[in-house]
PDB file of N, CA and C in Angstrom:
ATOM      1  N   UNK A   1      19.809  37.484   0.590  1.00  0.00           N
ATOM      2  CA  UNK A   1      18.584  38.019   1.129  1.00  0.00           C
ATOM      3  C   UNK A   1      18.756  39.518   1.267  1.00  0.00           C
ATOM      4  N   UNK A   2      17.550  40.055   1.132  1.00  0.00           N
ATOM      5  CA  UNK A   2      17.757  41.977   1.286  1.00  0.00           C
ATOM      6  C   UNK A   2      17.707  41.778   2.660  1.00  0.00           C
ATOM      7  N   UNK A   3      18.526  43.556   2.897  1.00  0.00           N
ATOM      8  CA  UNK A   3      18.426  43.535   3.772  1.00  0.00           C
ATOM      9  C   UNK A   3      17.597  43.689   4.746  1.00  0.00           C
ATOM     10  N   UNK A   4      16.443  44.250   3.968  1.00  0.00           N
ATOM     11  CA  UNK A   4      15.312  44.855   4.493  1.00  0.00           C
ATOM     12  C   UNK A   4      14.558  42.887   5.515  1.00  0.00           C
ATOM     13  N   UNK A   5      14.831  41.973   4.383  1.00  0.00           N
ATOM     14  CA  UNK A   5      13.995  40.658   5.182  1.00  0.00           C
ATOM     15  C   UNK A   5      15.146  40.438   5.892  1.00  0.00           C
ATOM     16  N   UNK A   6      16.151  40.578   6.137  1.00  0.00           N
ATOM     17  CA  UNK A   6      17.292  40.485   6.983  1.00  0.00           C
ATOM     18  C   UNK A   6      16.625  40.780   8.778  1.00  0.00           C
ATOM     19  N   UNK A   7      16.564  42.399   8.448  1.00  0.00           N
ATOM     20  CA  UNK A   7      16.043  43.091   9.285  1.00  0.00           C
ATOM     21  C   UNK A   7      14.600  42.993   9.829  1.00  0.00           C
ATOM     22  N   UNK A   8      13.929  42.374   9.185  1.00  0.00           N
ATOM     23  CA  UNK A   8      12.439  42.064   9.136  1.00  0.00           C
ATOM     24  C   UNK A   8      12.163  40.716  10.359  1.00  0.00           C
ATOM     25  N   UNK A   9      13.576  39.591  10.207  1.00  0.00           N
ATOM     26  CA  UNK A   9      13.720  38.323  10.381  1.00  0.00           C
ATOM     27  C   UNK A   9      13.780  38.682  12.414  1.00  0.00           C
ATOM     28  N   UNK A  10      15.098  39.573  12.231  1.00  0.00           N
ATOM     29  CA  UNK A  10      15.514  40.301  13.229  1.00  0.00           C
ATOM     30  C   UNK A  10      14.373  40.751  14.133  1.00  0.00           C
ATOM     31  N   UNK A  11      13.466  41.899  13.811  1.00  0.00           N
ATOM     32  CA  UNK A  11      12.806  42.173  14.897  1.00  0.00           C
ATOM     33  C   UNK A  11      11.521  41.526  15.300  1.00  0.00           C
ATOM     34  N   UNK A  12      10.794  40.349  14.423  1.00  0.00           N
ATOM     35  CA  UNK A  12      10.113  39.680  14.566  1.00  0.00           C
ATOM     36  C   UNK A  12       9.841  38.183  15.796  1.00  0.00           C
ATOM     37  N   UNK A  13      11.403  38.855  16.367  1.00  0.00           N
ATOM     38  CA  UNK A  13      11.988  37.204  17.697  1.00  0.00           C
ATOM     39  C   UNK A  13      12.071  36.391  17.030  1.00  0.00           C
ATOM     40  N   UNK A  14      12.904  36.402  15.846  1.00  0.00           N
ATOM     41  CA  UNK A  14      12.939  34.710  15.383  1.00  0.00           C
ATOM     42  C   UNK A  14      11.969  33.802  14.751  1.00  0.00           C
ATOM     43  N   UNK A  15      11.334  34.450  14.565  1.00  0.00           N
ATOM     44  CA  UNK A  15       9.880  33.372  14.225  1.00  0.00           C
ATOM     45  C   UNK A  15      10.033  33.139  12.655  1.00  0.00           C
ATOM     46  N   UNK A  16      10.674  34.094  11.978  1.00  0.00           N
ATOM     47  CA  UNK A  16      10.982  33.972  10.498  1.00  0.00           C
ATOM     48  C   UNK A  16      11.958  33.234  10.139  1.00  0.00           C
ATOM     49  N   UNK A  17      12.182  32.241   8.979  1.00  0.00           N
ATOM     50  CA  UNK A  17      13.380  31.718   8.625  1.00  0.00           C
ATOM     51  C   UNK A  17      14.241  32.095   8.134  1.00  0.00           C
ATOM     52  N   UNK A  18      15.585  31.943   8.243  1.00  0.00           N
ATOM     53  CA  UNK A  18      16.672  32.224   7.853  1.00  0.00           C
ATOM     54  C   UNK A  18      17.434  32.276   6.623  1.00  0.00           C
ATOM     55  N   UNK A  19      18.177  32.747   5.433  1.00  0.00           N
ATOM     56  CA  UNK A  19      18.720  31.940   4.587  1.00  0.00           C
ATOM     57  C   UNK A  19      19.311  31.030   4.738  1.00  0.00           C
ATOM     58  N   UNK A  20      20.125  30.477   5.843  1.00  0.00           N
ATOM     59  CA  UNK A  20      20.372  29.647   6.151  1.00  0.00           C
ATOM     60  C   UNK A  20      19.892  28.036   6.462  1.00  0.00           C
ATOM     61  N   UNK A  21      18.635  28.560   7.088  1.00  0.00           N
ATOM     62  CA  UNK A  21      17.647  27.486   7.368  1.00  0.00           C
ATOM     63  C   UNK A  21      17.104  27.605   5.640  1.00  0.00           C
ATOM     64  N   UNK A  22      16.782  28.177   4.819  1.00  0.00           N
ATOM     65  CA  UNK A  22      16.400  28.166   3.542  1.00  0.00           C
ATOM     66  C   UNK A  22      17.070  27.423   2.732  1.00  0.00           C
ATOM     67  N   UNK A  23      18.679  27.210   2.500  1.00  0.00           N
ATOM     68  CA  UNK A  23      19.587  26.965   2.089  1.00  0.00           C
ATOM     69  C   UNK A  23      19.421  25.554   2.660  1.00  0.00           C
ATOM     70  N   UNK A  24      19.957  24.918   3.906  1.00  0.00           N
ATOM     71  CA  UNK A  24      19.761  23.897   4.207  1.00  0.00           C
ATOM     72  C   UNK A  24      18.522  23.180   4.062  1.00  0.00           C
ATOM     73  N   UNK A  25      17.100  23.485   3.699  1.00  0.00           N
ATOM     74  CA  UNK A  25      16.053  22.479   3.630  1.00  0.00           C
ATOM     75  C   UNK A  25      15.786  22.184   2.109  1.00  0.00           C
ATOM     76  N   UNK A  26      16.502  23.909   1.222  1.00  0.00           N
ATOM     77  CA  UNK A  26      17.074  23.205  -0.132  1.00  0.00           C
ATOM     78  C   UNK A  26      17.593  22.339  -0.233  1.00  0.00           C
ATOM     79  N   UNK A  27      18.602  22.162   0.315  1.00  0.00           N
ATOM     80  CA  UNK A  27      19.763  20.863   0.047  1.00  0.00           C
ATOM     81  C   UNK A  27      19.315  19.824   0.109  1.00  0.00           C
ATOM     82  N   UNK A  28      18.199  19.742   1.637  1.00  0.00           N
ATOM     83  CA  UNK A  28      17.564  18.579   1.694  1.00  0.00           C
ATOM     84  C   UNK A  28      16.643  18.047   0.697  1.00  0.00           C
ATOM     85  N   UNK A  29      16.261  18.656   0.206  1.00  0.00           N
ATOM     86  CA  UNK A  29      15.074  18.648  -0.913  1.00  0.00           C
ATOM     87  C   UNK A  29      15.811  17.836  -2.191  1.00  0.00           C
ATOM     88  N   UNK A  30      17.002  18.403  -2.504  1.00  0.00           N
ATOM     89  CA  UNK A  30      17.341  18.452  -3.425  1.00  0.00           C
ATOM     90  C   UNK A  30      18.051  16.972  -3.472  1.00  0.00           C
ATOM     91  N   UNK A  31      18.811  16.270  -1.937  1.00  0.00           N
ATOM     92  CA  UNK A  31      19.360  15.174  -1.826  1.00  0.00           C
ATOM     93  C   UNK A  31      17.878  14.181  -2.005  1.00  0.00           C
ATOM     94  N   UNK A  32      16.746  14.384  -1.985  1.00  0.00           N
ATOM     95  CA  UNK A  32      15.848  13.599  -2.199  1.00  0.00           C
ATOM     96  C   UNK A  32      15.443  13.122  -3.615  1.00  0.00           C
ATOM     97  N   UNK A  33      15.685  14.478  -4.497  1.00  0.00           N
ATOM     98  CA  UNK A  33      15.271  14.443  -5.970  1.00  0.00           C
ATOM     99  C   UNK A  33      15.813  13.635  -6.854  1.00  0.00           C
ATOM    100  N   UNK A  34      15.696  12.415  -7.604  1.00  0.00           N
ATOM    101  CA  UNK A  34      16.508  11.655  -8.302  1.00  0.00           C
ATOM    102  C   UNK A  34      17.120  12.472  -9.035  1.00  0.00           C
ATOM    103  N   UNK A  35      16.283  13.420 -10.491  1.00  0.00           N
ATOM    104  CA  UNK A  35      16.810  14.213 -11.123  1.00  0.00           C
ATOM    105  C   UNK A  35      18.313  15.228 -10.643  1.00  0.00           C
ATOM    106  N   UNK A  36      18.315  15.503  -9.329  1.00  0.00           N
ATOM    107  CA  UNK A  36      19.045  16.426  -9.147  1.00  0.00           C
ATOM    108  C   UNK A  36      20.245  15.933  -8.273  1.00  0.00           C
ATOM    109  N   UNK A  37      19.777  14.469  -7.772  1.00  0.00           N
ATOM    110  CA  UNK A  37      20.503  14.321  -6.844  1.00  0.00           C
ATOM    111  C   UNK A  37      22.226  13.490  -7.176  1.00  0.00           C
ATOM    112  N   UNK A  38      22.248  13.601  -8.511  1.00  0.00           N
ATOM    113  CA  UNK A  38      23.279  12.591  -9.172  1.00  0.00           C
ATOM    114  C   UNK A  38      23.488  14.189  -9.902  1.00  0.00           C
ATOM    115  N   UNK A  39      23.346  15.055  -9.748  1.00  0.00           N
ATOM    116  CA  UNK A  39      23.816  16.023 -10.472  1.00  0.00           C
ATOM    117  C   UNK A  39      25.560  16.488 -10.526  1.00  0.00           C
ATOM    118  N   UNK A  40      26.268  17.288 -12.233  1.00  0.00           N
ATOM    119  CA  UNK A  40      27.444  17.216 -11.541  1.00  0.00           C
ATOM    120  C   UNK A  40      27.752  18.343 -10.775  1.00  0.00           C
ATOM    121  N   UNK A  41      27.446  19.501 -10.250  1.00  0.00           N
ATOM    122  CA  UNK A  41      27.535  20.144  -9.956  1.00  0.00           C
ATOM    123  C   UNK A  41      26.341  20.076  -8.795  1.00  0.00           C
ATOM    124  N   UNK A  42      26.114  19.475  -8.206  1.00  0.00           N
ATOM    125  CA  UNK A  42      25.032  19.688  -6.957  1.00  0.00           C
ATOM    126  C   UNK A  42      24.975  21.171  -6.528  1.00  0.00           C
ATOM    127  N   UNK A  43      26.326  21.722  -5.739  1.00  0.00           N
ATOM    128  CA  UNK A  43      26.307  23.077  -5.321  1.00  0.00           C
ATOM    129  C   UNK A  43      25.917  23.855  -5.947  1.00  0.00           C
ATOM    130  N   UNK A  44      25.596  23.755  -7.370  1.00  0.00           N
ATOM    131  CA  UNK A  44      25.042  25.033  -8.238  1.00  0.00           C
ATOM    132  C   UNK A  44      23.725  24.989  -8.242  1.00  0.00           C
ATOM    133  N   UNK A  45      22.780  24.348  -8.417  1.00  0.00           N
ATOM    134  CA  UNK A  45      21.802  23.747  -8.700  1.00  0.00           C
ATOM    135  C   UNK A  45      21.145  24.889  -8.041  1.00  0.00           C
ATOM    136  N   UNK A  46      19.894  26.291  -8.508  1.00  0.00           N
ATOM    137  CA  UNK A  46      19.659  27.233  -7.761  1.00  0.00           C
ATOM    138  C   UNK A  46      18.300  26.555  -6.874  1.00  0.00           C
ATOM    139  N   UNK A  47      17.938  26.927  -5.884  1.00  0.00           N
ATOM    140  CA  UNK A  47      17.009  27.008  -5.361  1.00  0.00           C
ATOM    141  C   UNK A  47      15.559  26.975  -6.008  1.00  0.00           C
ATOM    142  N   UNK A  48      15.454  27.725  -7.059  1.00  0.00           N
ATOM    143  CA  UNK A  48      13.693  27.556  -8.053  1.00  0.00           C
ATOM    144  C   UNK A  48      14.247  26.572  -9.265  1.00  0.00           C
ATOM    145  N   UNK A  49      15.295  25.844  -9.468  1.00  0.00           N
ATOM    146  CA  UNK A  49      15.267  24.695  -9.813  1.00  0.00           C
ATOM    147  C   UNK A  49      14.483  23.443  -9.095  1.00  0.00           C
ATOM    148  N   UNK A  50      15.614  23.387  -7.979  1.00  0.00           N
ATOM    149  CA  UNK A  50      15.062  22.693  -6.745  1.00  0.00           C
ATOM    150  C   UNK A  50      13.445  22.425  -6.538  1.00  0.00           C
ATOM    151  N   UNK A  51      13.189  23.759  -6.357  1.00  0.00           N
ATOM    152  CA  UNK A  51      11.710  23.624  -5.897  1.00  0.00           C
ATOM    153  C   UNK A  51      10.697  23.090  -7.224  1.00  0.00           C
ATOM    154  N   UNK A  52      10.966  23.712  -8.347  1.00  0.00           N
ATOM    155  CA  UNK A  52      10.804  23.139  -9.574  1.00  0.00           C
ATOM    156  C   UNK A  52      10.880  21.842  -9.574  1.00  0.00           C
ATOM    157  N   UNK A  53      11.844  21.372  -9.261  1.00  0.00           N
ATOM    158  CA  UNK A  53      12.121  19.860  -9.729  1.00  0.00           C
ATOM    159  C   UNK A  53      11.413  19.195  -8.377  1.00  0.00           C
ATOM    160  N   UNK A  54      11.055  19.380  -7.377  1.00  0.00           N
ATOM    161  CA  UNK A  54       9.846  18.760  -6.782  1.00  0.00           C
ATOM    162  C   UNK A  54       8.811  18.788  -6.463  1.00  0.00           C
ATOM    163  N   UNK A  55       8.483  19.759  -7.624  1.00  0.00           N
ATOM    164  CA  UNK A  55       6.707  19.812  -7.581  1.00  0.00           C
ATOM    165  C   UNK A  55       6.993  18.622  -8.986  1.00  0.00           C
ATOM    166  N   UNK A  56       7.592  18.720 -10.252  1.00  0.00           N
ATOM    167  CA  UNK A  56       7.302  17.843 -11.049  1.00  0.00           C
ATOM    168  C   UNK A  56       7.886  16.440 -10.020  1.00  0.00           C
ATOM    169  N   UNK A  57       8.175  16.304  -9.202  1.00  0.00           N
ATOM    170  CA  UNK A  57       8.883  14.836  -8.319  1.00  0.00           C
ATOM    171  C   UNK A  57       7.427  14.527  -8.062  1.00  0.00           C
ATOM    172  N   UNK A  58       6.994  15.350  -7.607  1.00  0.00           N
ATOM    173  CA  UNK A  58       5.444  14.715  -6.430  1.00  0.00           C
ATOM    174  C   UNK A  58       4.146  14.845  -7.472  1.00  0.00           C
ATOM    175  N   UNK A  59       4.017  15.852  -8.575  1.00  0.00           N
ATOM    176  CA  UNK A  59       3.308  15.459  -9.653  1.00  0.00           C
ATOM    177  C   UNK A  59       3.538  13.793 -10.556  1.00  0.00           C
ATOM    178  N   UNK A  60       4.480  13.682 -10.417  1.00  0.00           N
ATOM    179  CA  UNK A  60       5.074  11.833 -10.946  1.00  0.00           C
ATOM    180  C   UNK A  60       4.336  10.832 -10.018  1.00  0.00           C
ATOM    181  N   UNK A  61       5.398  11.219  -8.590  1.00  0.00           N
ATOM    182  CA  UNK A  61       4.818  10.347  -7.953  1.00  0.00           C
ATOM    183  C   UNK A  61       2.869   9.919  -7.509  1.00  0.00           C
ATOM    184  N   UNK A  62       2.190  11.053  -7.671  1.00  0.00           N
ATOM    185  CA  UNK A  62       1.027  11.435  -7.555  1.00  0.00           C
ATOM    186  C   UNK A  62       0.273  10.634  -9.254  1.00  0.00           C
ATOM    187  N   UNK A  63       0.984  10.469  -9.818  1.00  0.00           N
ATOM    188  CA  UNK A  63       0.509   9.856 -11.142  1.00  0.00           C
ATOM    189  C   UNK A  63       0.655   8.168 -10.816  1.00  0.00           C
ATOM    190  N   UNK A  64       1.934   8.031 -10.501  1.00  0.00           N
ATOM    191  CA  UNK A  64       2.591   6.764 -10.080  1.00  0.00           C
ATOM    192  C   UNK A  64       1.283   5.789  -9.136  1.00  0.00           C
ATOM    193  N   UNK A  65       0.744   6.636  -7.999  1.00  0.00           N
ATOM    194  CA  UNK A  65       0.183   6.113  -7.084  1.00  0.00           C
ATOM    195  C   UNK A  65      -0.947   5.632  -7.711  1.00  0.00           C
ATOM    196  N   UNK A  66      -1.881   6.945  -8.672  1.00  0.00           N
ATOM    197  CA  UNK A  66      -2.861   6.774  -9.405  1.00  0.00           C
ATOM    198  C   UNK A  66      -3.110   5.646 -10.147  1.00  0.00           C
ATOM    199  N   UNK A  67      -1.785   5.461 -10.998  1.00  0.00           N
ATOM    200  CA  UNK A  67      -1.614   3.983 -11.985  1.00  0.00           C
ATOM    201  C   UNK A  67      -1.959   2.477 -10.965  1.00  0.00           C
ATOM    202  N   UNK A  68      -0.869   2.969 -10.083  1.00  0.00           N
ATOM    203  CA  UNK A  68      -0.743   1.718  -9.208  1.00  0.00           C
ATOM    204  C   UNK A  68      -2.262   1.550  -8.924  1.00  0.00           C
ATOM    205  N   UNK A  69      -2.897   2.408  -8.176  1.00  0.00           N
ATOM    206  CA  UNK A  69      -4.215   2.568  -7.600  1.00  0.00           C
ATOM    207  C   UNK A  69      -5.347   1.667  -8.853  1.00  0.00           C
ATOM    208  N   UNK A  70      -5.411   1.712  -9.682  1.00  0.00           N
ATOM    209  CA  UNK A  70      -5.866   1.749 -11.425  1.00  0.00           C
ATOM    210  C   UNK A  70      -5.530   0.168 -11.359  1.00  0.00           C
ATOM    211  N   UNK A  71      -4.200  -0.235 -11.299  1.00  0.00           N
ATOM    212  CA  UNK A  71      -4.070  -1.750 -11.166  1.00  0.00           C
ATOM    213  C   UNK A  71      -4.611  -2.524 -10.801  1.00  0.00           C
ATOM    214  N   UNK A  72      -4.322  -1.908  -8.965  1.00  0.00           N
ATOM    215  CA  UNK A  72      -4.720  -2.950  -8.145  1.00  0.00           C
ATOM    216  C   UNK A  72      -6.333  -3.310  -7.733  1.00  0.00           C
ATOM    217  N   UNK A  73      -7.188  -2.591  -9.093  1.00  0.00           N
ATOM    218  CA  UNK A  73      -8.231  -2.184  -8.936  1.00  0.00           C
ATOM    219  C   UNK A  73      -8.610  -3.365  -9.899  1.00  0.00           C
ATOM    220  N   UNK A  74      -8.054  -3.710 -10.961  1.00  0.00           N
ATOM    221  CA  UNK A  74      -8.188  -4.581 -12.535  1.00  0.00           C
ATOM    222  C   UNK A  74      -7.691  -5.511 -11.493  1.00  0.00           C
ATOM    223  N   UNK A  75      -6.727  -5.767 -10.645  1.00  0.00           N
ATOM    224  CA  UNK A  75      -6.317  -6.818 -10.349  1.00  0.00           C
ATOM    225  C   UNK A  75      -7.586  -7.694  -9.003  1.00  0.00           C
ATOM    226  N   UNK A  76      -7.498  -6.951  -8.348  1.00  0.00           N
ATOM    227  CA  UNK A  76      -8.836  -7.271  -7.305  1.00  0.00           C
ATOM    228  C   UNK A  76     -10.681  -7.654  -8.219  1.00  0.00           C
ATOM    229  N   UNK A  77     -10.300  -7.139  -9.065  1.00  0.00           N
ATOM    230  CA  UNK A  77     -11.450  -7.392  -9.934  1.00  0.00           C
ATOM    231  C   UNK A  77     -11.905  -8.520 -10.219  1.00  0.00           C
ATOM    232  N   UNK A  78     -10.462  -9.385 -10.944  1.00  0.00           N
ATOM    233  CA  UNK A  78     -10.427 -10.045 -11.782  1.00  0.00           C
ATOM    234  C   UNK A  78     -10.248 -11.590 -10.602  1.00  0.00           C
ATOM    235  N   UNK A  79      -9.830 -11.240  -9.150  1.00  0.00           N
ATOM    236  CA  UNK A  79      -9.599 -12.684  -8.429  1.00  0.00           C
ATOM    237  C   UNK A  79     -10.788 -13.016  -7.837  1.00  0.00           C
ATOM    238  N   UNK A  80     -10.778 -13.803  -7.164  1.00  0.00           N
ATOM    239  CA  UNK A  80     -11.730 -14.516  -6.321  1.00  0.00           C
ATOM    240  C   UNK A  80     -12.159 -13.197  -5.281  1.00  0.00           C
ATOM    241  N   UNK A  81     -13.316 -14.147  -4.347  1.00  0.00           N
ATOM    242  CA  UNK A  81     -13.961 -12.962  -3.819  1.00  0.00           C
ATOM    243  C   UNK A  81     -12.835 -12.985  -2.211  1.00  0.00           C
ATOM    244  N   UNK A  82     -12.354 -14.209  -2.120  1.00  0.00           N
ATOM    245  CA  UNK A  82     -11.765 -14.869  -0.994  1.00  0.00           C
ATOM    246  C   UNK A  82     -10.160 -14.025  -1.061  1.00  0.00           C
ATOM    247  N   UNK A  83      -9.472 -14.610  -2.192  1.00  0.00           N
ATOM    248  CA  UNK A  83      -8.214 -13.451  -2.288  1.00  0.00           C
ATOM    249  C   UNK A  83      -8.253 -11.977  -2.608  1.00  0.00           C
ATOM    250  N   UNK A  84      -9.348 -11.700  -2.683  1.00  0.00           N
ATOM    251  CA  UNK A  84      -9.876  -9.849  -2.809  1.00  0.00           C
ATOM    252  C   UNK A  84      -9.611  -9.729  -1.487  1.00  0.00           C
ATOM    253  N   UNK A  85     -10.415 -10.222  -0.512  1.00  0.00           N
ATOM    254  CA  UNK A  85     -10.544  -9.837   0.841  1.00  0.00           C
ATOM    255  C   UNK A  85      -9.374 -10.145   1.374  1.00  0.00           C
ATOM    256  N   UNK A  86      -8.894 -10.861   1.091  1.00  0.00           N
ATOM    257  CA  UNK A  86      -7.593 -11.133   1.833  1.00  0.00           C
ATOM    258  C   UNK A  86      -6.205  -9.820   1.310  1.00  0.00           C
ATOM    259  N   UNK A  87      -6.213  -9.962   0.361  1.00  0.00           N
ATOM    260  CA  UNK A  87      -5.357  -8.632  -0.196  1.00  0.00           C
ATOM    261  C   UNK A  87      -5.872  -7.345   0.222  1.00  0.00           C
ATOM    262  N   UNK A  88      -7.208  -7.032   0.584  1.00  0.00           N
ATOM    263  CA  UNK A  88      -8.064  -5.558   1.059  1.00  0.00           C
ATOM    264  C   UNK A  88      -7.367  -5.575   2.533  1.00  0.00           C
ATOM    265  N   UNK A  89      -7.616  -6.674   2.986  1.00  0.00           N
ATOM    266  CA  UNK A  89      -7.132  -6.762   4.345  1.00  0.00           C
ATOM    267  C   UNK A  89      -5.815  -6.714   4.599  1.00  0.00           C
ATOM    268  N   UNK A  90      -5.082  -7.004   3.580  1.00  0.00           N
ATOM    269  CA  UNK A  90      -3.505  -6.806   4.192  1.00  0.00           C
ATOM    270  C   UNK A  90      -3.144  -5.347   3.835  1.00  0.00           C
ATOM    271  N   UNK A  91      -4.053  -4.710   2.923  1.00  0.00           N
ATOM    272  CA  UNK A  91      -3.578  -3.638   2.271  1.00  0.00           C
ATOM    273  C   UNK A  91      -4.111  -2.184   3.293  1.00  0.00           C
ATOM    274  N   UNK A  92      -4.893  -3.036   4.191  1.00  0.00           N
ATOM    275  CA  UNK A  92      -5.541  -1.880   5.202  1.00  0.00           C
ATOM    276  C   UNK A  92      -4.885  -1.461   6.134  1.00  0.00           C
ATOM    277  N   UNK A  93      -3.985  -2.857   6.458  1.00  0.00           N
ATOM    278  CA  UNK A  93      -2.761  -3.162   7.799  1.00  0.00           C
ATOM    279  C   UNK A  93      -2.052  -1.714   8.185  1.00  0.00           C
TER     280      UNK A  93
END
């Protein structure tokens, strides 16, 4: 970090984050990411990788939901009116 946001972090009381705190919610991020998280080198892995690799994580998953969503839509379609409601209803729970 420059020093200038160093110093910036400093006279602001704390309210700004840290590299530290930056560094650690990377890591966290990154222990979440399948892609990254079996990586061999974990410790290298930079930071706009990271963040990279979970916007395409939550663009997937955001597709994933869509499909699913798309299914269970053909699937409710296609049953009775009795097991529709009953599956709407558990799915509301």
């Amino acid at each position: 970090m420059s020093s200038r946001r160093s110093r910036s972090s400093r006279q602001s009381g704390g309210s700004r984050i840290t590299d530290d705190q930056i560094q650690d919610l990377v890591s966290k991020l990154q222990q979440l990411l399948p892609e990254l998280h079996n990586a061999r080198r974990p410790d290298k892995v930079s930071a706009s990788r990271v963040l990279q690799e979970t916007c395409n994580y939550i663009k997937s998953l955001h597709r994933e939901v869509d499909d699913l969503s798309e299914r269970l839509t053909q699937l409710l379609e296609t049953t009775d009116t009795n097991q529709a409601a009953l599956i709407r209803s558990l799915l509301m729970q």
